[in-house]
Protein backbone atom coordinates (compact mmCIF):
# COMPACT_ATOMS: atom_id res chain seq x y z
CA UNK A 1 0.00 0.00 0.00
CA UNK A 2 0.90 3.39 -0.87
CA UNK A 3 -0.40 6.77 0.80
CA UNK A 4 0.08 9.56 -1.41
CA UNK A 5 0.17 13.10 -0.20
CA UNK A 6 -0.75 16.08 -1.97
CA UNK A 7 1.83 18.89 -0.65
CA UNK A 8 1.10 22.47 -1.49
CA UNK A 9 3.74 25.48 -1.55
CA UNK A 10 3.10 29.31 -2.36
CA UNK A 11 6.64 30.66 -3.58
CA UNK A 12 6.29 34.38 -5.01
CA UNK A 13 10.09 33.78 -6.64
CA UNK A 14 8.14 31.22 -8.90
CA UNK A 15 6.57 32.56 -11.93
CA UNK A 16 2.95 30.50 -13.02
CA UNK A 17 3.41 26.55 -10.82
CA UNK A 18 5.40 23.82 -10.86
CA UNK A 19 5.15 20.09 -9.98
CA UNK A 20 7.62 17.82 -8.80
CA UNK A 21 7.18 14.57 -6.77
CA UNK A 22 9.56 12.56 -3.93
CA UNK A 23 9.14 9.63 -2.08
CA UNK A 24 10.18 10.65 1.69
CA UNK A 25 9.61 7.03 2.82
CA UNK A 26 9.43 3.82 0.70
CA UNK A 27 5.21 4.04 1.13
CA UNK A 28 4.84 7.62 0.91
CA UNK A 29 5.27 9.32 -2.07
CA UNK A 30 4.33 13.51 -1.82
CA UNK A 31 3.60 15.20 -4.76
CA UNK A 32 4.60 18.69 -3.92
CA UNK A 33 2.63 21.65 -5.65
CA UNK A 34 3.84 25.20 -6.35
CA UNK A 35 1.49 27.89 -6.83
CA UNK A 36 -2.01 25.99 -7.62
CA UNK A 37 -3.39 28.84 -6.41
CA UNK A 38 -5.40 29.45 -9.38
CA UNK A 39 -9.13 29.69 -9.10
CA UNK A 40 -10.05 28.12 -12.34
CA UNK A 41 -7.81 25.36 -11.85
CA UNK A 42 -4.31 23.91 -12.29
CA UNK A 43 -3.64 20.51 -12.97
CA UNK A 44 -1.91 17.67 -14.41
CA UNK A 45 -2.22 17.66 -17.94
CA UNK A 46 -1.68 14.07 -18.95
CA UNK A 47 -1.96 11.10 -16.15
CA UNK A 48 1.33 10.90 -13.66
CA UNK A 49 3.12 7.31 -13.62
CA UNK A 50 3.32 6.87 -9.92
CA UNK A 51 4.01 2.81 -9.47
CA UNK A 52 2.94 -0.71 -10.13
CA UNK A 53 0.20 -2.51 -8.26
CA UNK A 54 -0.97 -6.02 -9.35
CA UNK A 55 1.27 -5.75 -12.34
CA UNK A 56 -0.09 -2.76 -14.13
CA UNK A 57 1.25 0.19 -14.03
CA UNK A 58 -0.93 3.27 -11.97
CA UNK A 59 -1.28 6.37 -12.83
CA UNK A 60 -2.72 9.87 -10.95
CA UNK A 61 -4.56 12.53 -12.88
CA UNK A 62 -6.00 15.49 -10.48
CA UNK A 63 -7.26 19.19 -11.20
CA UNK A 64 -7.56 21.94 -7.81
CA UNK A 65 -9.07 24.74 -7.74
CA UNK A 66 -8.27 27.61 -5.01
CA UNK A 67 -10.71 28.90 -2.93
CA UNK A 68 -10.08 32.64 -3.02
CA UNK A 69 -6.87 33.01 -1.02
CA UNK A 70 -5.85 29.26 -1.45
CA UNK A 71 -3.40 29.66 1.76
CA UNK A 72 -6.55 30.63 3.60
CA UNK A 73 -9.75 29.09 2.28
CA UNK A 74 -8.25 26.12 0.93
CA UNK A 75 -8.59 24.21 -2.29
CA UNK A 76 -10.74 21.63 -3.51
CA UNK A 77 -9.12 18.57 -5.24
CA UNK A 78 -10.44 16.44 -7.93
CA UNK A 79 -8.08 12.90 -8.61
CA UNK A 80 -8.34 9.85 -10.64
CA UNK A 81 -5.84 6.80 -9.91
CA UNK A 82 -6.15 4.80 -13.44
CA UNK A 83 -4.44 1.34 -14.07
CA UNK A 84 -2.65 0.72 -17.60
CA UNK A 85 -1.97 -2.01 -19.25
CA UNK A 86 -0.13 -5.31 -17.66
CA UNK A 87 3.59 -4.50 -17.79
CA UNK A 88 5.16 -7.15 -19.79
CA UNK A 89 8.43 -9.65 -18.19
């Protein structure tokens, strides 16, 4: 099992957002994201490859969408976790 944290990070020095992801224990992995302060939405354009499970390779797709001042209202998050194919031996 895998828990997978959504981290989010205002940084002014950053012009529009970034996303980057780490694994800060071998069943945690964070995704850290800058700036998805946006109240229309920022998101992941095409699914994330995050692992394996049962031999098929998972994937994480999710769109958020600030509440005003995201820091201070908050964001709403909308994921998928989708399963490709059977990876091949």
């Amino acid at each position: 099992m895998i828990t997978v944290r959504l981290v989010f990070v205002t940084d002014e020095n950053l012009i529009g957002h970034d996303l980057s992801m780490r694994l800060p224990e071998p069943t945690i992995l964070e995704v850290v994201c800058k700036n998805f302060n946006n109240t229309l939405g920022t998101g992941t354009v095409s699914p994330l490859k995050i692992g394996f499970t049962k031999g098929r390779h998972l994937y994480l797709s999710f769109l958020v969408t600030a509440l005003r001042n995201a820091d201070q209202y908050g964001r709403t998050v909308h994921y998928s976790f989708l399963l490709g194919d059977k990876v091949q031996k």
